[in-house]
Protein backbone atom coordinates (compact mmCIF):
# COMPACT_ATOMS: atom_id res chain seq x y z
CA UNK A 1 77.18 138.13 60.85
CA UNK A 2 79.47 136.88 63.47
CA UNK A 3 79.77 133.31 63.91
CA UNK A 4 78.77 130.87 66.74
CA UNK A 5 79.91 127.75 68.32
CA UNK A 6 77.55 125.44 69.84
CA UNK A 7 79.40 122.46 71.81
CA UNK A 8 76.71 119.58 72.15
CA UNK A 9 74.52 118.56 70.02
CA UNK A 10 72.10 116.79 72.53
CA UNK A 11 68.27 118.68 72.45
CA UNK A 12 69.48 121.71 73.75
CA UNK A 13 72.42 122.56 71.89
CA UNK A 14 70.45 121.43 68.70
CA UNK A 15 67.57 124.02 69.64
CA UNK A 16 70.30 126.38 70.30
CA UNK A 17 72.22 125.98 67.09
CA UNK A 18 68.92 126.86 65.49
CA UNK A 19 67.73 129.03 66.83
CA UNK A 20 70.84 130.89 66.32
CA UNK A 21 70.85 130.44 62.79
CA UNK A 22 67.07 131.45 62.47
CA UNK A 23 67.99 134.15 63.46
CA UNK A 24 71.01 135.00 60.94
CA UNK A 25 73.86 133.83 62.63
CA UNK A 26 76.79 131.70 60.96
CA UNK A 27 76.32 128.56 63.79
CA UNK A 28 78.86 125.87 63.60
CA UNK A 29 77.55 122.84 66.15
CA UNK A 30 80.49 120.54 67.30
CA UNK A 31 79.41 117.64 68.77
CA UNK A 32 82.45 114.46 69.99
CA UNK A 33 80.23 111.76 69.17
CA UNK A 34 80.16 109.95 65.43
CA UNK A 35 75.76 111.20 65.55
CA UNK A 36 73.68 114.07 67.35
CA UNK A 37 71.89 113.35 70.02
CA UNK A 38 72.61 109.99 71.60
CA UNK A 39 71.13 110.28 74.36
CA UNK A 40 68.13 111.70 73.09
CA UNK A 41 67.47 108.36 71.19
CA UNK A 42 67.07 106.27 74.14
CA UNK A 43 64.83 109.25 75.59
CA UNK A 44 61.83 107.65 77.75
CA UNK A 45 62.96 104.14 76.29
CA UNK A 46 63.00 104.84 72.88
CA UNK A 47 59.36 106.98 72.47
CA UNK A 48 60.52 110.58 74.07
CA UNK A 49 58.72 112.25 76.80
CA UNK A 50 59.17 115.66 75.01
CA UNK A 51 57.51 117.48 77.63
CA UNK A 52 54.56 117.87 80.00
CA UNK A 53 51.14 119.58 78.96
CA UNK A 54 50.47 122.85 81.08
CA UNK A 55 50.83 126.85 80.87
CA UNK A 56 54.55 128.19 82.18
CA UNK A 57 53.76 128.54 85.09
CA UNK A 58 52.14 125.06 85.68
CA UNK A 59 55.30 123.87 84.39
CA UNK A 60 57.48 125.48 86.64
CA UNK A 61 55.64 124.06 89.52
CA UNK A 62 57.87 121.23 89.30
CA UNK A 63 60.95 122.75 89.67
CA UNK A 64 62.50 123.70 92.95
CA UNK A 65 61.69 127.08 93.73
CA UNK A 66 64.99 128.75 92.86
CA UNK A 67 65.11 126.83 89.78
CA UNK A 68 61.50 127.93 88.59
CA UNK A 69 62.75 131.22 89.71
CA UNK A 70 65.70 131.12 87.17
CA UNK A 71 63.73 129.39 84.27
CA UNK A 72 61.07 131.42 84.13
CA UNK A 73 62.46 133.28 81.28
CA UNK A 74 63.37 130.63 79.42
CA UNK A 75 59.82 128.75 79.66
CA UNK A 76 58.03 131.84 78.71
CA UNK A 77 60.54 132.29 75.66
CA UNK A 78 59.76 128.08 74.71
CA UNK A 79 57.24 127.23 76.36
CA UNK A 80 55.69 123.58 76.21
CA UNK A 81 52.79 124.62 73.19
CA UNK A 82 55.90 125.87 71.21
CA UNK A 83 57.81 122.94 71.75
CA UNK A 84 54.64 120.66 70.25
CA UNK A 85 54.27 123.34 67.74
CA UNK A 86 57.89 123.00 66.22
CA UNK A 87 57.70 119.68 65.93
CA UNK A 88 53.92 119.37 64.98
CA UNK A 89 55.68 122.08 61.72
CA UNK A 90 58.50 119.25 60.73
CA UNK A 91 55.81 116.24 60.77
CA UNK A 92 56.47 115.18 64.55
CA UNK A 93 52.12 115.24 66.00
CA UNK A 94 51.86 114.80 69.89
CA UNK A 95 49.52 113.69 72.06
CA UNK A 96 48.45 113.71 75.94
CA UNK A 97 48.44 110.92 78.29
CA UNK A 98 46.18 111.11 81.17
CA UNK A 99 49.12 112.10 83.88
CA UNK A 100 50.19 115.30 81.29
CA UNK A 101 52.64 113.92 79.64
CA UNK A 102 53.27 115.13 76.03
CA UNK A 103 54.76 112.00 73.55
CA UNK A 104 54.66 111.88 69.89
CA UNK A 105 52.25 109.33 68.68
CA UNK A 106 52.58 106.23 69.57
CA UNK A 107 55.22 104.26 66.25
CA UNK A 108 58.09 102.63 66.60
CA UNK A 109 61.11 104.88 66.91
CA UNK A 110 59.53 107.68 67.85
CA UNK A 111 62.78 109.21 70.04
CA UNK A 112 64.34 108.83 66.53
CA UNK A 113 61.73 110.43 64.84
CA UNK A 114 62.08 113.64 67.06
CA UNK A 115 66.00 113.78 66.52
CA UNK A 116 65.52 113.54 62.61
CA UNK A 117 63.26 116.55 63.20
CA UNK A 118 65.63 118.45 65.00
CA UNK A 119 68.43 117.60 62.63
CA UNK A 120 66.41 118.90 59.55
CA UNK A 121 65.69 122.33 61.08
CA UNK A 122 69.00 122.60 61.96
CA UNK A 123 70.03 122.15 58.12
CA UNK A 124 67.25 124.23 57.26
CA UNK A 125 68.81 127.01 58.55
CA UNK A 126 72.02 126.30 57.27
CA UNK A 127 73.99 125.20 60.75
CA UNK A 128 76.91 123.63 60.10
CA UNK A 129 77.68 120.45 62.12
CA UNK A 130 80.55 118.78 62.71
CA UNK A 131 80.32 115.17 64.25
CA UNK A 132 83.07 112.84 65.89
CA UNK A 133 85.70 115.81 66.77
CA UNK A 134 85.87 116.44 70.51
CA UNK A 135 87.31 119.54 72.52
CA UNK A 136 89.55 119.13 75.44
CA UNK A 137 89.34 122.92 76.83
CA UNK A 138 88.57 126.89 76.61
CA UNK A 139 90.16 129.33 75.35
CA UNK A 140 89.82 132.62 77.45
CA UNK A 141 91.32 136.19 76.38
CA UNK A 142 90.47 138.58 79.13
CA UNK A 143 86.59 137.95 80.15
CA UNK A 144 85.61 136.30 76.78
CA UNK A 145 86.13 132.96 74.95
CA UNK A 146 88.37 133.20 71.54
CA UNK A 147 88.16 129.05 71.06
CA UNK A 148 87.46 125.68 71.96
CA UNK A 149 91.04 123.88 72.03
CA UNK A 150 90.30 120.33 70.33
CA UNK A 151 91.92 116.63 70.81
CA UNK A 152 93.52 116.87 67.68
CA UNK A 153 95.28 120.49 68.64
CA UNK A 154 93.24 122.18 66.53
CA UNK A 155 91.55 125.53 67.75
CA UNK A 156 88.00 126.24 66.64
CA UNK A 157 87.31 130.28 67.15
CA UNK A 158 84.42 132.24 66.71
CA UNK A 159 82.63 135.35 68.24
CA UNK A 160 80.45 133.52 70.73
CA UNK A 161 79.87 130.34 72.13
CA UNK A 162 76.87 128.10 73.63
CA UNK A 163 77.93 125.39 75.79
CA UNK A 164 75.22 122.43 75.46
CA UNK A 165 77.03 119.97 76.49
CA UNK A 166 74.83 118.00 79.44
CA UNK A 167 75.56 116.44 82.19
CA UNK A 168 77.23 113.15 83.51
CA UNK A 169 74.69 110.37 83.59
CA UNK A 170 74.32 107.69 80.54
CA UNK A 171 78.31 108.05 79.57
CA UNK A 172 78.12 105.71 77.56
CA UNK A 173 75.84 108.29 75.10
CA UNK A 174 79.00 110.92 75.51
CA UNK A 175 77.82 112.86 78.51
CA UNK A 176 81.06 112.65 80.48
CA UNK A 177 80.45 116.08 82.42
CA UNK A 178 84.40 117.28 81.94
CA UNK A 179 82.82 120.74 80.95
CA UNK A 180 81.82 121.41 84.27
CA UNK A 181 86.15 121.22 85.05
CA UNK A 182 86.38 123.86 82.23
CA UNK A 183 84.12 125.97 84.07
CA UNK A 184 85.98 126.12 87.58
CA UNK A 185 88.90 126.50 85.98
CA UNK A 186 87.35 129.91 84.54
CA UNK A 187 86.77 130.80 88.04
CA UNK A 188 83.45 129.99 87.40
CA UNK A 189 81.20 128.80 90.31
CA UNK A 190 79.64 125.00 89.99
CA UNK A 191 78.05 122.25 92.13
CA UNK A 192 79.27 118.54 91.34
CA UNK A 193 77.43 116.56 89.40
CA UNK A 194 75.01 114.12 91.93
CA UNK A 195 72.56 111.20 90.42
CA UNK A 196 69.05 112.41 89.62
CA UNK A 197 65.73 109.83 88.45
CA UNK A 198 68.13 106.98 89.20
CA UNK A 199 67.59 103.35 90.44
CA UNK A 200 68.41 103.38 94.27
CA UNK A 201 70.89 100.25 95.31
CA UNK A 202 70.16 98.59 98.56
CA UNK A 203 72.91 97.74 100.73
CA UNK A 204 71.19 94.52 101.56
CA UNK A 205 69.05 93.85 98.49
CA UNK A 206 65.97 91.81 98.34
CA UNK A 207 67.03 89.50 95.04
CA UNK A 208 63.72 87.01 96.16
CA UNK A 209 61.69 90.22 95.57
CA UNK A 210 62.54 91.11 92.49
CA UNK A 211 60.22 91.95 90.34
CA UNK A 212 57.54 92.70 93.17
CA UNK A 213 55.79 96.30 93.11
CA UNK A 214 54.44 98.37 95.91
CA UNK A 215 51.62 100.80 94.50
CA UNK A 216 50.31 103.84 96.21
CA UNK A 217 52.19 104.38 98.95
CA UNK A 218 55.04 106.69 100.02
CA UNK A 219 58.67 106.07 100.17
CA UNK A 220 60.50 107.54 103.43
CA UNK A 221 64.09 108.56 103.78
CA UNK A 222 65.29 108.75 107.09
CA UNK A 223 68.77 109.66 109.06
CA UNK A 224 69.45 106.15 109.94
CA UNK A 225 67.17 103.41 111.13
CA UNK A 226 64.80 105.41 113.52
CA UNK A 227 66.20 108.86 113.01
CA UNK A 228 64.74 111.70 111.94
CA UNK A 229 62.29 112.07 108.57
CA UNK A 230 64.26 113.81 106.04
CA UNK A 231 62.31 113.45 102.68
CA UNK A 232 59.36 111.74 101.25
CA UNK A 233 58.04 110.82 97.88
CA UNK A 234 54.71 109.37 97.40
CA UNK A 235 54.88 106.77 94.21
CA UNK A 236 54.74 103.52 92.96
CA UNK A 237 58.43 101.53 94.01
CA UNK A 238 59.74 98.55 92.44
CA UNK A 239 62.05 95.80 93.62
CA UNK A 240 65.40 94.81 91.19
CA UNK A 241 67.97 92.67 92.37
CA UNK A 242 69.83 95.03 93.58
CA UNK A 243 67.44 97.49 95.07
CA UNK A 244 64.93 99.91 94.35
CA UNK A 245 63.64 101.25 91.23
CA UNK A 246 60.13 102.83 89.78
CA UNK A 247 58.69 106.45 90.12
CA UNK A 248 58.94 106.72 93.85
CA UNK A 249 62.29 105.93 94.18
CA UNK A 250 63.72 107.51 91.26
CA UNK A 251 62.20 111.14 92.48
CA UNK A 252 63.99 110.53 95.75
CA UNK A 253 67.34 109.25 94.35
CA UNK A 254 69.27 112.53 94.46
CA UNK A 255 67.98 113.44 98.21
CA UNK A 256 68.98 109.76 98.88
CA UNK A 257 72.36 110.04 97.70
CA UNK A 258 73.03 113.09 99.18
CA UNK A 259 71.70 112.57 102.91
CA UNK A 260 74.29 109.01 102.32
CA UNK A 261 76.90 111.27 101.73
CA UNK A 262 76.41 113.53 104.85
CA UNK A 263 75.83 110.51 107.35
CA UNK A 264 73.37 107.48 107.58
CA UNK A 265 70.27 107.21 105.73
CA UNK A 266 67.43 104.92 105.43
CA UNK A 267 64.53 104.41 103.38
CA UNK A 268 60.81 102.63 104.39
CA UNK A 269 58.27 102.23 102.13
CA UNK A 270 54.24 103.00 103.89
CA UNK A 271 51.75 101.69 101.85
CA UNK A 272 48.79 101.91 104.66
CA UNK A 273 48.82 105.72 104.89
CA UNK A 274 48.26 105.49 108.70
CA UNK A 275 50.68 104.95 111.65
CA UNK A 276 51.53 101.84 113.53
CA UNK A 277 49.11 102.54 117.06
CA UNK A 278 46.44 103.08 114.62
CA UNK A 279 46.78 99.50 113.18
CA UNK A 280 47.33 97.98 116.19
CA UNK A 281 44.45 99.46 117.36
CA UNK A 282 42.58 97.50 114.63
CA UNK A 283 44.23 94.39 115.18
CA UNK A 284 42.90 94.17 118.40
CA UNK A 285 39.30 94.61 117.38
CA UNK A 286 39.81 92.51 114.54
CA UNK A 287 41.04 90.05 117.11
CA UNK A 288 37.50 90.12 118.20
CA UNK A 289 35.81 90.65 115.16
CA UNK A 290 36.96 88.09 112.68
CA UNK A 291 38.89 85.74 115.18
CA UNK A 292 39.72 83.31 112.31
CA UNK A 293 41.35 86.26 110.10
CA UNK A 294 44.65 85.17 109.25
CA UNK A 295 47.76 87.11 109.55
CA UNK A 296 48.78 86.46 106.21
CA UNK A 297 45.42 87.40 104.89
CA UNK A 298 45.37 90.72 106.88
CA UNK A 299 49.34 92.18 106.23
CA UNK A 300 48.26 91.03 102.40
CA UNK A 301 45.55 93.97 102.68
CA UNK A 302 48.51 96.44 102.70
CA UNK A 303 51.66 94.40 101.18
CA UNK A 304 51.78 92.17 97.63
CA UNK A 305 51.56 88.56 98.77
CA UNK A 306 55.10 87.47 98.08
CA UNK A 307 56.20 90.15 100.51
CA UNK A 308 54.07 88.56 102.84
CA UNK A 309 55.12 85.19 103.11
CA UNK A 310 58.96 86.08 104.02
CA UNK A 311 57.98 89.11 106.27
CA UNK A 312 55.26 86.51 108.50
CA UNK A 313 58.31 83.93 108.37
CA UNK A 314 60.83 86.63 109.63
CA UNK A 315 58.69 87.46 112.53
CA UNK A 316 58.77 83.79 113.43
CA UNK A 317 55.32 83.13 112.84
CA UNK A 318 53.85 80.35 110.86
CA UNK A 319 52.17 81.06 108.04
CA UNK A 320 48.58 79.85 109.34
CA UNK A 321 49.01 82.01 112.35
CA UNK A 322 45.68 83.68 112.78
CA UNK A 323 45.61 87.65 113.97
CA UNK A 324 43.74 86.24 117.50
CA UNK A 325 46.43 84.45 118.79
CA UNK A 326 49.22 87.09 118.39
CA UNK A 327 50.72 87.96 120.97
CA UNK A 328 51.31 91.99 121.99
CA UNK A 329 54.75 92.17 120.85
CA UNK A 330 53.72 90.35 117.75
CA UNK A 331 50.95 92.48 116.65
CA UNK A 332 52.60 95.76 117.46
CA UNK A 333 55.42 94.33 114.83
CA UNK A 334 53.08 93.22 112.56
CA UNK A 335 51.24 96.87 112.45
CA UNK A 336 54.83 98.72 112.62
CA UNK A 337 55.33 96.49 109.15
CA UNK A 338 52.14 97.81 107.65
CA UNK A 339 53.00 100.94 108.15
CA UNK A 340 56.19 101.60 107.12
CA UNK A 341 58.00 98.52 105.54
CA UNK A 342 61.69 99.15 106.59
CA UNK A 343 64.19 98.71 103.16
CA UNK A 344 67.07 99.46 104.92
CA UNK A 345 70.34 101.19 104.21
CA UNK A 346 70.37 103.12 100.53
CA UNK A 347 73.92 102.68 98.83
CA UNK A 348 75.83 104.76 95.88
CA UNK A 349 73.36 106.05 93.49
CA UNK A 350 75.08 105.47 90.35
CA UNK A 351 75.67 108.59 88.64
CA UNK A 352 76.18 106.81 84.95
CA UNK A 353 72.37 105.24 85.68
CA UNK A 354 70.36 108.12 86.23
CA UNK A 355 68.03 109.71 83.69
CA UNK A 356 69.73 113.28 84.63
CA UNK A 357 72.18 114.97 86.33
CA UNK A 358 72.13 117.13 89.31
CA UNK A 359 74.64 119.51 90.18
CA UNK A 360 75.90 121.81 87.11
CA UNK A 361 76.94 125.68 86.98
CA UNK A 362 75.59 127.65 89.53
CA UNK A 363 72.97 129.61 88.61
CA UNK A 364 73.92 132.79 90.31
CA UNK A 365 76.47 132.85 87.71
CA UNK A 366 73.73 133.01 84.68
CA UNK A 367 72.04 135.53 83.63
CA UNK A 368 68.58 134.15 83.45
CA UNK A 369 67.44 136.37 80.93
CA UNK A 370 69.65 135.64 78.67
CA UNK A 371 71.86 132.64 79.85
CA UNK A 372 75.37 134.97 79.36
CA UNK A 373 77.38 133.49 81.79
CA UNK A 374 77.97 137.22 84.33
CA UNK A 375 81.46 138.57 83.68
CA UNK A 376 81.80 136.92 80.31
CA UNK A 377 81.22 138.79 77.13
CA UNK A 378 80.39 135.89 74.94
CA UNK A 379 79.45 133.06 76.81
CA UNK A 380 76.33 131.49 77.15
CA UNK A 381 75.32 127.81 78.91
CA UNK A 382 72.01 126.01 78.12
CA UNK A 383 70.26 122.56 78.99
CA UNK A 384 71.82 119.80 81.77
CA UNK A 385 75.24 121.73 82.01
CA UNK A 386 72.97 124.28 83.85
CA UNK A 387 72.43 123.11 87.73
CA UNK A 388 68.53 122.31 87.07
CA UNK A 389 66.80 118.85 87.64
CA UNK A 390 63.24 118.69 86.89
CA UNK A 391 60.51 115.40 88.11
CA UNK A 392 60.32 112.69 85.63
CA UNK A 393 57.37 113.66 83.35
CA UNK A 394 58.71 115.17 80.17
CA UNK A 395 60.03 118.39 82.87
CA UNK A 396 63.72 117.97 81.93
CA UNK A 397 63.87 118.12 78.04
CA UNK A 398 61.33 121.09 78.05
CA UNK A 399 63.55 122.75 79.98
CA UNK A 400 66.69 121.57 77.35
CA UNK A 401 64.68 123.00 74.67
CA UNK A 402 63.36 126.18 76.48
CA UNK A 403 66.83 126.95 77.63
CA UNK A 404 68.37 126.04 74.35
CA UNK A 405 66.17 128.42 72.92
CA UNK A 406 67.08 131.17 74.96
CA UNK A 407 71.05 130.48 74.57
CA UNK A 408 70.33 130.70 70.75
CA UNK A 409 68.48 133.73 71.15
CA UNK A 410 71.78 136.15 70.87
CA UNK A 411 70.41 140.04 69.99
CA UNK A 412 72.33 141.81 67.74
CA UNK A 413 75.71 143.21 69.81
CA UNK A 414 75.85 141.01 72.38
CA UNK A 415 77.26 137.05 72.64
């Protein structure tokens, strides 16, 4: 049978390289770091999200539409009971938490555990894997790949070719994202690489607040101070010393950092779920009602308490000031606060910090069927180097495996 290179040997390129084999294929899986799958190791902090419980199609849900679109394929082909299934087979059991998310059971090591997995079936099937040698380019004749060209000069041929190689967050785990050059330079079509599920820096930080949580609200991104609502992402949002982190604003990191790039952004935080006439409304009958009610006591209803304290000080109020005596101005700023908590000015997302990659080869340029790359006889692209981004949730390795599946999946006569 023909042989196949595999570049990556991150979750994808792994499933790829076996499924390849499985299926009688001489796979050789190149991979530039000294071990597979770094970056799998530190998956979900060490314990591995694998994926997230749910038919295909609940799955897909998650995805931007033209990425569901383009995965459906690949899902069906893989889908999230397969994935638990081949790892349930090598000694790997799963479980469900009560948001859907599929881990392995709870041990120490448990990332590790799914990568030793992985690494087994792979030598099951007779792959073989070469660690520590990295490529530096393609090799094209006509519309088809003849080798990888490697740092050492060497040239590695074969008769087709999955490219697994991810994208550019975590370098430090090998994910540089040069493949995406080798791609344009084929005349291939691609979108650069923009943070996803990363920590969102602050322009002017809150260090004081560090460590303070705001739960079950909805962070806002606007265009500028004032402007006009661009995006939304209801979540839990945490304060670091530098910014913003949690679920909230890790969903809305990539929309962040791209609205920053086109012009001015901003980003409030509304924890009340109602608007600011509405509160003030309240205020007054509170007032009224409970004319001893404290101000501090009241914005604590909607804000953690050490919030409170610097936000009542801000205003120029002291901190016994009770919610009768405010005056109209006051109590209008004091509801506008409650409603939307204004965080200010996002800065660079860090591309190196976030859990994925956006940005990747187009996928008009994939055939989603088969992941062929169009107008290429024997080239085939699977897992972050695609331009798909998934939630957090276990949505971005299912679709590593699912697409590295379908890479892998080469039919007698074609790449």
């Amino acid at each position: 049978m023909a042989r196949v290179l595999v570049l990556g040997g991150g979750a994808a390129g792994l499933v790829a390289a076996w499924r390849a084999a499985s299926l009688g294929y001489r796979v050789v899986l190149v991979e530039g770091n000294t071990r597979l799958g770094l970056k799998l190791r530190i998956s979900g902090g060490g314990k591995c999200n694998l994926t997230h419980e749910g038919s295909p199609v609940e799955l897909l849900s998650a995805f931007a539409k033209v990425q569901a679109r383009f995965l459906r394929p690949a899902v069906h082909a893989f889908p999230p009971e397969a994935v638990r299934a081949f790892f349930r087979d090598r000694g790997v059991e799963t479980y469900v938490r009560e948001n859907g998310r599929v881990f392995p059971l709870d041990r120490p090591e448990s990332a590790a555990e799914v990568l030793r997995a992985l690494e087994r079936a792979v030598r099951e099937v007779g792959v073989e894997i070469r660690v520590g040698v990295r490529a530096e380019g393609l090799v094209s004749e006509g519309q088809g790949l003849s080798a990888l060209r490697m740092e050492d000069g060497r040239r590695l041929e074969a008769e087709a070719f999955i490219l697994a190689t991810g994208g550019a967050s975590y370098p430090q785990t090998g994910t540089r994202g040069e493949v995406l050059d080798w791609l344009k330079g084929l005349g291939l079509p691609v979108h650069p690489w923009v943070p996803a599920l990363a920590p969102i820096p602050l322009v002017r930080p809150r260090p004081a607040w560090e460590g303070v949580a705001l739960r079950g609200g909805t962070l806002v991104l606007r265009a500028g101070a004032g402007g006009r609502h661009l995006d939304a992402r209801p979540g839990d949002l945490l304060f670091t010393r530098t910014g913003l982190s949690g679920p909230a604003a890790l969903a809305l990191s990539q929309l962040v950092e791209r609205s920053r790039r086109e012009g001015p952004a901003w980003l409030a935080y509304q924890p009340a779920g109602t608007d600011p006439e509405t509160l003030d409304a309240a205020l007054v009958e509170l007032a009224h009602r409970e004319p001893r009610l404290g101000v501090r006591t009241w914005l604590h209803r909607f804000l953690p308490e050490r919030l409170c304290e610097a936000l009542i000080r801000e205003q120029g109020l002291a901190s016994d000031q009770r919610v009768q005596g405010l005056e109209r101005a006051q109590r209008r700023a004091l509801a506008a606060l409650a409603a939307a908590l204004p965080l200010g000015e996002p800065g660079p997302v860090d591309l190196a910090k976030g859990e994925v990659a956006a940005g990747g080869l187009a996928l008009g340029a994939v055939d989603p069927r088969t992941l062929q790359v169009r107008g290429w006889t024997n080239l085939r692209v699977c897992g972050e180097l695609l331009d798909v981004d998934g939630p957090v949730g276990g949505y971005n390795l299912q679709a590593a495996f699912s697409t590295g599946f379908l890479a892998g999946s080469i039919s007698p006569g074609s790449s």
